[in-house]
PDB file of N, CA and C in Angstrom:
ATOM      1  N   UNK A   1     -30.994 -11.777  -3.136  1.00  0.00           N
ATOM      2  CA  UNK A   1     -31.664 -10.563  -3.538  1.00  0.00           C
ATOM      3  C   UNK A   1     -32.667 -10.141  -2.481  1.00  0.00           C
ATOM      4  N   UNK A   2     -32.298  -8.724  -1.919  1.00  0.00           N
ATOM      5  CA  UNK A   2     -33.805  -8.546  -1.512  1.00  0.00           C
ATOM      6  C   UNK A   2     -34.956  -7.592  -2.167  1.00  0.00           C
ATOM      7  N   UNK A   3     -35.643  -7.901  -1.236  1.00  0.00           N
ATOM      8  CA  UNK A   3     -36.855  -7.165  -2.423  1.00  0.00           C
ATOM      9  C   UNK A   3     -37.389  -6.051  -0.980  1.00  0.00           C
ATOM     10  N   UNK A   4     -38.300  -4.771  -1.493  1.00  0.00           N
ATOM     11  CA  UNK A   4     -38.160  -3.768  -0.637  1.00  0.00           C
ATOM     12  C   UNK A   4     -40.072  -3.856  -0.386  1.00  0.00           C
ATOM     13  N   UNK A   5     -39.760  -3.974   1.003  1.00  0.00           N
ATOM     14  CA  UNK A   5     -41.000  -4.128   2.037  1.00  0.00           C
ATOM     15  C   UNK A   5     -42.041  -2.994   1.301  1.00  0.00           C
ATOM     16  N   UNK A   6     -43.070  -3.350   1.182  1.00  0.00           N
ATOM     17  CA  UNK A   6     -44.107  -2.362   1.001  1.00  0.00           C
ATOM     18  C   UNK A   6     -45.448  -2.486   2.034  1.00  0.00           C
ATOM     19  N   UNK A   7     -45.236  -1.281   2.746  1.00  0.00           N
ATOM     20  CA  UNK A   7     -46.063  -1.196   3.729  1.00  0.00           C
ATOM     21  C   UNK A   7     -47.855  -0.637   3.340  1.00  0.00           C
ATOM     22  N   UNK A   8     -48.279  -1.637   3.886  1.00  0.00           N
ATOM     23  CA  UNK A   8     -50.257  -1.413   2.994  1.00  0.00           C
ATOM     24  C   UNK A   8     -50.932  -0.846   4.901  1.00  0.00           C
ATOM     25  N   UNK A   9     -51.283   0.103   4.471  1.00  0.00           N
ATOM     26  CA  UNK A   9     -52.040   1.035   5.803  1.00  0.00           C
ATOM     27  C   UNK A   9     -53.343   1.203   4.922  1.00  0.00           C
ATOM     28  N   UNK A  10     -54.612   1.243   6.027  1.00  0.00           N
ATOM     29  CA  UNK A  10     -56.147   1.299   5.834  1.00  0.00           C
ATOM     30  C   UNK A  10     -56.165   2.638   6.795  1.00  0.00           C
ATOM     31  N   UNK A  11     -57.400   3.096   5.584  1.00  0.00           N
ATOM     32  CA  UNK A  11     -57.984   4.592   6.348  1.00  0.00           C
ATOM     33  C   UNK A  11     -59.349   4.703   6.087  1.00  0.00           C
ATOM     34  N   UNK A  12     -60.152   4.589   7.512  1.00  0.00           N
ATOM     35  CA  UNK A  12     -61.284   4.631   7.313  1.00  0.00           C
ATOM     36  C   UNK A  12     -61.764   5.906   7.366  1.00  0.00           C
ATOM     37  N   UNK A  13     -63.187   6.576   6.318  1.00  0.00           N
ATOM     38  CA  UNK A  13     -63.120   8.023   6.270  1.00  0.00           C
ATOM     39  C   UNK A  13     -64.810   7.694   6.155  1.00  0.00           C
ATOM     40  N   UNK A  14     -65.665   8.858   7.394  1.00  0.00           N
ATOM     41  CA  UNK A  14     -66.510   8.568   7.098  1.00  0.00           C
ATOM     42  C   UNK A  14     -67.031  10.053   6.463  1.00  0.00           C
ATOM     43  N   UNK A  15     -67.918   9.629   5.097  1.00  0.00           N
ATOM     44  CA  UNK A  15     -68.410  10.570   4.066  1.00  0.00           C
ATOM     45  C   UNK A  15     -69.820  10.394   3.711  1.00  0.00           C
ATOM     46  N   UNK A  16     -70.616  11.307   3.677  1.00  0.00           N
ATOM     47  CA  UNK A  16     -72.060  11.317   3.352  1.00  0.00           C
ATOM     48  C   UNK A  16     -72.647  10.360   4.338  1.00  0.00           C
ATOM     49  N   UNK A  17     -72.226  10.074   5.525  1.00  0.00           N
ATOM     50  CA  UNK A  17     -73.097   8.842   6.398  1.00  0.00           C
ATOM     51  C   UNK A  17     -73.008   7.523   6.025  1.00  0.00           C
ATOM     52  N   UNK A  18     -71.936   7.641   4.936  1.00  0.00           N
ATOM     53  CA  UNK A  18     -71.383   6.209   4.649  1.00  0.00           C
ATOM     54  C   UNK A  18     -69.689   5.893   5.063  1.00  0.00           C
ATOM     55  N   UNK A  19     -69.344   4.794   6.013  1.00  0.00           N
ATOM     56  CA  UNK A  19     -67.718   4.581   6.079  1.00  0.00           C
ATOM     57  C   UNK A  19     -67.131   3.734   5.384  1.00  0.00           C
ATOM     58  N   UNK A  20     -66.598   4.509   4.140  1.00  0.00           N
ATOM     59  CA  UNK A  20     -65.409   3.950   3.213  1.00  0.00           C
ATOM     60  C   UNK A  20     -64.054   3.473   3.674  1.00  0.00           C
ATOM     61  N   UNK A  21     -63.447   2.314   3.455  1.00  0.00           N
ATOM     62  CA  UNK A  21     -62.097   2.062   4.128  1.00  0.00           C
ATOM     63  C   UNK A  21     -61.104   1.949   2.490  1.00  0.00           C
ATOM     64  N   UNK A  22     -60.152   3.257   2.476  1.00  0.00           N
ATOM     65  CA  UNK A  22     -59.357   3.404   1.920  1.00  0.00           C
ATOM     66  C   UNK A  22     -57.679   2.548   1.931  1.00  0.00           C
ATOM     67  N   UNK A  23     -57.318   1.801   0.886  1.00  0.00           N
ATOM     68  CA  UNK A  23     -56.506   1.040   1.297  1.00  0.00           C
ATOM     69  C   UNK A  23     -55.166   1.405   0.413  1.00  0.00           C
ATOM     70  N   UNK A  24     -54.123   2.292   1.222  1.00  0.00           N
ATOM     71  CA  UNK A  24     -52.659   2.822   0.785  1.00  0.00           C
ATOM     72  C   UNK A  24     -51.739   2.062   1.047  1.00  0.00           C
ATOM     73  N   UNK A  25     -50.539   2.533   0.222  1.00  0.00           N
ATOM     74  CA  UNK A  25     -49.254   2.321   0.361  1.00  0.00           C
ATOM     75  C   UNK A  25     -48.200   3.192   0.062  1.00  0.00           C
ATOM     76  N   UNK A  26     -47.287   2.853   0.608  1.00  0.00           N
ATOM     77  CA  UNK A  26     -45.786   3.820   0.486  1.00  0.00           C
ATOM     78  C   UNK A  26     -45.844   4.843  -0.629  1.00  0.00           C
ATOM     79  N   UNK A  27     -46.454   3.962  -1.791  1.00  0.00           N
ATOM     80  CA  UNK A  27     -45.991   4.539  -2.940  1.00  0.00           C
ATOM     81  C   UNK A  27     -47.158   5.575  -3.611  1.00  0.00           C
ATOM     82  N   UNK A  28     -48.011   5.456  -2.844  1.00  0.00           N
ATOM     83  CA  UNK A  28     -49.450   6.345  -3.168  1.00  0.00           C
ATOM     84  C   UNK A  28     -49.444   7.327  -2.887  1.00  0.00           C
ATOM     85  N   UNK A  29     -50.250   8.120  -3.857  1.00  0.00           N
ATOM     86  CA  UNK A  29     -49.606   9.959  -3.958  1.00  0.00           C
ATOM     87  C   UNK A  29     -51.590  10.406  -3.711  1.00  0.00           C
ATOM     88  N   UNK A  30     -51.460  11.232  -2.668  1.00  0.00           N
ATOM     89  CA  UNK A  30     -52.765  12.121  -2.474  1.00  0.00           C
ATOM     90  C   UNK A  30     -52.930  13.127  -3.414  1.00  0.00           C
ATOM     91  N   UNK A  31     -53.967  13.656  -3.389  1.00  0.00           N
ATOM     92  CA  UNK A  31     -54.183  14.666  -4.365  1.00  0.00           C
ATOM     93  C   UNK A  31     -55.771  15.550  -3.685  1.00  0.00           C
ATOM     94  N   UNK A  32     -55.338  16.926  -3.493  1.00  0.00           N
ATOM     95  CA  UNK A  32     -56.675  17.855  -3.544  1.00  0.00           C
ATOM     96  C   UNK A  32     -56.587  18.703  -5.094  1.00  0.00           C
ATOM     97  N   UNK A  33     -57.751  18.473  -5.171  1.00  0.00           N
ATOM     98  CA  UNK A  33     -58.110  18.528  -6.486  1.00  0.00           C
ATOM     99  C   UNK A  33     -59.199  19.951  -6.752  1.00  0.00           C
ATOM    100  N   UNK A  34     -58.905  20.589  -7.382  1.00  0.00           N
ATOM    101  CA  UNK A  34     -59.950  22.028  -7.711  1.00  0.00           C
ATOM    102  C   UNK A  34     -60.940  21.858  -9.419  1.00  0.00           C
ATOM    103  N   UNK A  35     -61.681  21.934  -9.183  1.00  0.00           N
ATOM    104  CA  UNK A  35     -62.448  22.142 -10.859  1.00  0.00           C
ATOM    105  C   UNK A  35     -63.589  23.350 -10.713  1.00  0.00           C
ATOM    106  N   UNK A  36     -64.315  23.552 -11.978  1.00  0.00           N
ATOM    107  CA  UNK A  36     -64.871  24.724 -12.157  1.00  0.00           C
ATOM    108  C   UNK A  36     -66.133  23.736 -13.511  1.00  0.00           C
ATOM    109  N   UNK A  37     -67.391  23.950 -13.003  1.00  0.00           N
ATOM    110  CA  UNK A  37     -68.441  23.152 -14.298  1.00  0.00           C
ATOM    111  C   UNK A  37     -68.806  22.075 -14.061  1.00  0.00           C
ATOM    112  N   UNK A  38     -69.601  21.695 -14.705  1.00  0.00           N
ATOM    113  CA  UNK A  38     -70.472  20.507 -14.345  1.00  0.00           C
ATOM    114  C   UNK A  38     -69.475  19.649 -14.749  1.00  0.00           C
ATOM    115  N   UNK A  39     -69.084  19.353 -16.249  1.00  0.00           N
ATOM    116  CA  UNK A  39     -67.849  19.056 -17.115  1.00  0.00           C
ATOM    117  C   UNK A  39     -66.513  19.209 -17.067  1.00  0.00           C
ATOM    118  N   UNK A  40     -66.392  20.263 -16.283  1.00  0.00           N
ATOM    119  CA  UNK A  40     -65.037  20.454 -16.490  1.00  0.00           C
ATOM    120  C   UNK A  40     -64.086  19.208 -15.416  1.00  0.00           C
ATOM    121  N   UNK A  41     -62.513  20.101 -16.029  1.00  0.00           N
ATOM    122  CA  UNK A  41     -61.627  18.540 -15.383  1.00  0.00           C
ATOM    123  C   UNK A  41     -61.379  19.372 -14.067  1.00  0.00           C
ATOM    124  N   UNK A  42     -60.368  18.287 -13.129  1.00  0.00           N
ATOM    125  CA  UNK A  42     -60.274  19.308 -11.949  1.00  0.00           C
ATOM    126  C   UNK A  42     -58.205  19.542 -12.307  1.00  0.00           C
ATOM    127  N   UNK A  43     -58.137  20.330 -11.457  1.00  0.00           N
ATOM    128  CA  UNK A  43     -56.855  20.743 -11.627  1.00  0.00           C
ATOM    129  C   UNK A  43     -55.817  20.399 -10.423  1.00  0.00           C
ATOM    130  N   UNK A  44     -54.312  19.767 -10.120  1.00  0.00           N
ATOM    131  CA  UNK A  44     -54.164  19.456  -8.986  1.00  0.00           C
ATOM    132  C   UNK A  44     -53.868  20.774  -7.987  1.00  0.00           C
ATOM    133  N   UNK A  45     -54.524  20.894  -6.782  1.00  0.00           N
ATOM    134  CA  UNK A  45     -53.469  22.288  -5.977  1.00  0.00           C
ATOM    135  C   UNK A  45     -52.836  21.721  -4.868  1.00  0.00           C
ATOM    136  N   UNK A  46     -52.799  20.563  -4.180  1.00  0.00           N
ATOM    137  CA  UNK A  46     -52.035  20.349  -3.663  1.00  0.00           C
ATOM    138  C   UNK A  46     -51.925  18.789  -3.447  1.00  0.00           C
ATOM    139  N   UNK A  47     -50.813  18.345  -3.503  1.00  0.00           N
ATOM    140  CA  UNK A  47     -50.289  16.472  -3.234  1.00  0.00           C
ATOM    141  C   UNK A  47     -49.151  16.400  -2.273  1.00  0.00           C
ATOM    142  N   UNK A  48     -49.320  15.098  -1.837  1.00  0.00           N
ATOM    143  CA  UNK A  48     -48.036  14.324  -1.413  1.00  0.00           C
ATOM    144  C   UNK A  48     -48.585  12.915  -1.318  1.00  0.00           C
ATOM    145  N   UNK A  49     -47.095  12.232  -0.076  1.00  0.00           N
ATOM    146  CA  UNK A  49     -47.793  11.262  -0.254  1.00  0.00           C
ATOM    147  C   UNK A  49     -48.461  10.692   1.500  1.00  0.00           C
ATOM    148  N   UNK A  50     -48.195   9.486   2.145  1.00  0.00           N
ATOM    149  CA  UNK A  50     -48.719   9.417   3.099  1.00  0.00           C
ATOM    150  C   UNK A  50     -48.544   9.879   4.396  1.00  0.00           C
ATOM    151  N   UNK A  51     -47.541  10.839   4.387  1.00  0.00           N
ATOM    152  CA  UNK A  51     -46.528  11.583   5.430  1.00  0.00           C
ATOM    153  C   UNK A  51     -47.581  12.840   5.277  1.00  0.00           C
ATOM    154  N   UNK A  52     -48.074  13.432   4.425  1.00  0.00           N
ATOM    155  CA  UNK A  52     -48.346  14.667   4.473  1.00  0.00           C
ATOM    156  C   UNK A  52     -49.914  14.604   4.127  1.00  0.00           C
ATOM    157  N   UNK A  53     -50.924  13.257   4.713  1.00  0.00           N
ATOM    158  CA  UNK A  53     -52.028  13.316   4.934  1.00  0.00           C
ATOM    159  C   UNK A  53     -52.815  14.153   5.316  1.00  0.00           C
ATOM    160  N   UNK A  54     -52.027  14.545   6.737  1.00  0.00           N
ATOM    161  CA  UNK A  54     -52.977  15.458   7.847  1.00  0.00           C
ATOM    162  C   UNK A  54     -52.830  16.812   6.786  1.00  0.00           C
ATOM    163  N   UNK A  55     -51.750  16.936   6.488  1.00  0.00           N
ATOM    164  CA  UNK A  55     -51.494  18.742   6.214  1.00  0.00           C
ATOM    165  C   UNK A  55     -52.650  18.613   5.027  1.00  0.00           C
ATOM    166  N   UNK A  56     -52.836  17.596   3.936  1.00  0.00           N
ATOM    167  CA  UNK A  56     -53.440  18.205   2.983  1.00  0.00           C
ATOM    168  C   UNK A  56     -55.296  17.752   3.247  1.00  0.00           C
ATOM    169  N   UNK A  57     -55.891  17.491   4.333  1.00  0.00           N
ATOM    170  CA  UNK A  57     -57.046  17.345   4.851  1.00  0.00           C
ATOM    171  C   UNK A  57     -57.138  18.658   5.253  1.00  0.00           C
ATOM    172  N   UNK A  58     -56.496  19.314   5.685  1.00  0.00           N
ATOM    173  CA  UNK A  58     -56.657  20.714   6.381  1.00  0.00           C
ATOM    174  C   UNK A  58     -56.643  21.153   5.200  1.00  0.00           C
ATOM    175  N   UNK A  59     -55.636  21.424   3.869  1.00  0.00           N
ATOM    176  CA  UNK A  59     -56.166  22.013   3.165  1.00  0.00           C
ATOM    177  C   UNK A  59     -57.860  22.063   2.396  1.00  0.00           C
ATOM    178  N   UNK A  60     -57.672  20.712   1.978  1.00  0.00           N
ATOM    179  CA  UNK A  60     -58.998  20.161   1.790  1.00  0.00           C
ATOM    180  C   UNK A  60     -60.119  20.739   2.455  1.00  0.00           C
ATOM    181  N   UNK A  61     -60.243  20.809   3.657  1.00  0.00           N
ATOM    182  CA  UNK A  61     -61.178  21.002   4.790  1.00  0.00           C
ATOM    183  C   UNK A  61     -61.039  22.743   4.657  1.00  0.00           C
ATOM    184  N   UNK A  62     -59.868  23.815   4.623  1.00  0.00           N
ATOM    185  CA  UNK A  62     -59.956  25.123   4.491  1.00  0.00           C
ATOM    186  C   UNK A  62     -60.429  25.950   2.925  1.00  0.00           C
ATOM    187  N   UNK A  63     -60.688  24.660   2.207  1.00  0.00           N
ATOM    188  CA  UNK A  63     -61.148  25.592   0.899  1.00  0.00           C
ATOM    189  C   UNK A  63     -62.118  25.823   0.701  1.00  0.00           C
ATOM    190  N   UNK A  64     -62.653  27.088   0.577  1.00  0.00           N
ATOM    191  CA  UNK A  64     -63.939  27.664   0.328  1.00  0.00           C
ATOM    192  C   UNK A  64     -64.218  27.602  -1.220  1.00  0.00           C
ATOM    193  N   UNK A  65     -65.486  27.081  -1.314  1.00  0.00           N
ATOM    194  CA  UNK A  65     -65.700  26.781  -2.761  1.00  0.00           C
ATOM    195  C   UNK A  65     -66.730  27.779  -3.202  1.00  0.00           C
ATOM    196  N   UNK A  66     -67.188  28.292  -4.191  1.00  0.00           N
ATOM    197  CA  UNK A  66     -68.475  29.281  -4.471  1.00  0.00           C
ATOM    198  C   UNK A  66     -69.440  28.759  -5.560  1.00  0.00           C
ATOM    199  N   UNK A  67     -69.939  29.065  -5.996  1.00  0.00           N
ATOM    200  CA  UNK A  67     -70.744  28.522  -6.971  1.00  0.00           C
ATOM    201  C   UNK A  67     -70.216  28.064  -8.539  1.00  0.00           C
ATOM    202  N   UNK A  68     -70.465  26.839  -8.711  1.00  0.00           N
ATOM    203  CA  UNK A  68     -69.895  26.450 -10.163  1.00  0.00           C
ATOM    204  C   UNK A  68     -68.830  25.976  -9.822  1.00  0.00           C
ATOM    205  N   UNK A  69     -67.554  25.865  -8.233  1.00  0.00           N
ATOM    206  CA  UNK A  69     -66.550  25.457  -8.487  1.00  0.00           C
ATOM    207  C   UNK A  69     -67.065  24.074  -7.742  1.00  0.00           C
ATOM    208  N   UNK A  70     -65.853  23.291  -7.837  1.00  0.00           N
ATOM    209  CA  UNK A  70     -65.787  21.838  -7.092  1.00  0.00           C
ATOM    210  C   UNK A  70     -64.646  21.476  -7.047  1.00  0.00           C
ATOM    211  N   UNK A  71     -64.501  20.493  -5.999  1.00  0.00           N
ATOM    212  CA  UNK A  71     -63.187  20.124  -5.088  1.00  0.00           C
ATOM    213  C   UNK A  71     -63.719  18.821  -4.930  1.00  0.00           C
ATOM    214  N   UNK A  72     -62.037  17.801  -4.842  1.00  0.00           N
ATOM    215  CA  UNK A  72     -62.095  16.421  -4.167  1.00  0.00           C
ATOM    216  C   UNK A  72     -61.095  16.176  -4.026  1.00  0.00           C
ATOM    217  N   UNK A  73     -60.819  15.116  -3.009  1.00  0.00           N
ATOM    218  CA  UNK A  73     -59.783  14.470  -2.521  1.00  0.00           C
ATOM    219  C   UNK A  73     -59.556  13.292  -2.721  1.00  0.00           C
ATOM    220  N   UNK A  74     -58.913  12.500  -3.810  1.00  0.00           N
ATOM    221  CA  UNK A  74     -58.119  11.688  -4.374  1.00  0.00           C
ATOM    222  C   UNK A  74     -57.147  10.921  -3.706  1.00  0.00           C
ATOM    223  N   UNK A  75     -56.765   9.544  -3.789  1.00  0.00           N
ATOM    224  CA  UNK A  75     -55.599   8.953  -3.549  1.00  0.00           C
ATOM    225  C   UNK A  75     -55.135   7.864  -5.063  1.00  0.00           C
ATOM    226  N   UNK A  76     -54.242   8.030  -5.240  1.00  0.00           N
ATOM    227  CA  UNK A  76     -53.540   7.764  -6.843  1.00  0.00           C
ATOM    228  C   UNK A  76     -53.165   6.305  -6.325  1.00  0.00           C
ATOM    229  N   UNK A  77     -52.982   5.352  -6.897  1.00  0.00           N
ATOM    230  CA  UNK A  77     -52.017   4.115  -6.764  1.00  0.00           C
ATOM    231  C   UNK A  77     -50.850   4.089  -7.407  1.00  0.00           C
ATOM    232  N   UNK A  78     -50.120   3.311  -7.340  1.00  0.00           N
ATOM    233  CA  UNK A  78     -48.549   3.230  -8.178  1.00  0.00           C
ATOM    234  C   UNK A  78     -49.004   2.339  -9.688  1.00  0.00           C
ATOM    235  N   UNK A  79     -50.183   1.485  -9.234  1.00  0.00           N
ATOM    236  CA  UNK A  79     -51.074   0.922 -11.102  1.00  0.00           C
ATOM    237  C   UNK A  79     -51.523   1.877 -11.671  1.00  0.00           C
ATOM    238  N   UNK A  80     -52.055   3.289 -10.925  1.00  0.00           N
ATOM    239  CA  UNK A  80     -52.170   4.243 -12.141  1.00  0.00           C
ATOM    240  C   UNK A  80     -53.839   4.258 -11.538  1.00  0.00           C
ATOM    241  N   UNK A  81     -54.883   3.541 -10.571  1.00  0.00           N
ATOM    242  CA  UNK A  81     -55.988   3.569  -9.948  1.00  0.00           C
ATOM    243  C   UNK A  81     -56.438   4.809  -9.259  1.00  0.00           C
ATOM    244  N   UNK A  82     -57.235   5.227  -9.225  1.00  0.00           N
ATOM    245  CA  UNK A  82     -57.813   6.656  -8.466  1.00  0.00           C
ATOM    246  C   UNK A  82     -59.091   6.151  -7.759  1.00  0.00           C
ATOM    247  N   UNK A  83     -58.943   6.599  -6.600  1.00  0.00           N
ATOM    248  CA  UNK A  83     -59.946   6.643  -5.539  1.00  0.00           C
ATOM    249  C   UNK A  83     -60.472   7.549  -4.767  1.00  0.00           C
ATOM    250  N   UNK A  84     -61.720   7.965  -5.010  1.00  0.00           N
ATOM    251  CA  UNK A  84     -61.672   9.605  -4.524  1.00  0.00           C
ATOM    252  C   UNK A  84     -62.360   9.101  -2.926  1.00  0.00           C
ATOM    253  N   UNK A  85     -61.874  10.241  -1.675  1.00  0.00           N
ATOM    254  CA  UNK A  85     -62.105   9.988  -0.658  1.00  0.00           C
ATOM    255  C   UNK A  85     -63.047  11.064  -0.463  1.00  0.00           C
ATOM    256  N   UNK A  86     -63.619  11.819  -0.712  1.00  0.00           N
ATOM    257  CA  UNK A  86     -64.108  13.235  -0.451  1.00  0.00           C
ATOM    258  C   UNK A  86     -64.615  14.053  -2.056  1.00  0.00           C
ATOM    259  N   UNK A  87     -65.684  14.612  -1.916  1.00  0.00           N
ATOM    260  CA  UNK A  87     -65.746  15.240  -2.760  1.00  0.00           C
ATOM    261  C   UNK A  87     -67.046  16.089  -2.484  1.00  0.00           C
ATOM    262  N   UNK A  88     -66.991  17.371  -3.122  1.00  0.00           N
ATOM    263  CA  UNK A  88     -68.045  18.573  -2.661  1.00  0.00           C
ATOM    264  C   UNK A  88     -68.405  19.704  -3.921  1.00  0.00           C
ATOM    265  N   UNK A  89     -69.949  19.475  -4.399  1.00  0.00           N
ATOM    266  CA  UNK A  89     -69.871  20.532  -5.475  1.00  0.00           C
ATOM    267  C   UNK A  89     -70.503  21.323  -5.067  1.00  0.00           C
ATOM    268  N   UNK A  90     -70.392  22.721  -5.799  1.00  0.00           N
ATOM    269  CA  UNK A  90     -71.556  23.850  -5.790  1.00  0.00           C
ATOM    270  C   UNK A  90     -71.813  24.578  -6.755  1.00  0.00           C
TER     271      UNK A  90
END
């Protein structure tokens, strides 16, 4: 029997003057994330998975937020774990 390689990649991201080291795999799904309220939930607008990093940092990085909304950037695990890499309110 074989069993199917799972490749574990580290991403160090530095945020607020602190460097977090984010730790992925194959099977981990990104997520930019939109919300609106102190309370409120956020909504997904754009995912993939580790192939389409760069593209969704640029999104991340091109969204203009205004007052009351908020945005973050998420990485999901295949256990169902959330790790936010980024996040910005106003």
């Amino acid at each position: 029997m074989s069993e199917e390689l799972k490749t574990e990649r580290t991403l160090t991201v530095h945020c607020n003057g602190v460097d977090h080291k984010i730790v992925y795999g194959d099977d981990s799904i990104f997520h930019v994330q939109l919300g609106r309220g102190p309370k409120g939930s956020y909504q997904t607008y754009a995912q993939g998975d580790w192939k389409k990093l760069g593209y969704l940092s640029i999104v991340y990085d091109g969204l203009n937020i205004g007052n009351g909304y908020k945005k973050r950037f998420i990485v999901e695990h295949a256990n169902g774990t959330r790790v936010v890499i980024a996040r910005q309110l106003c």
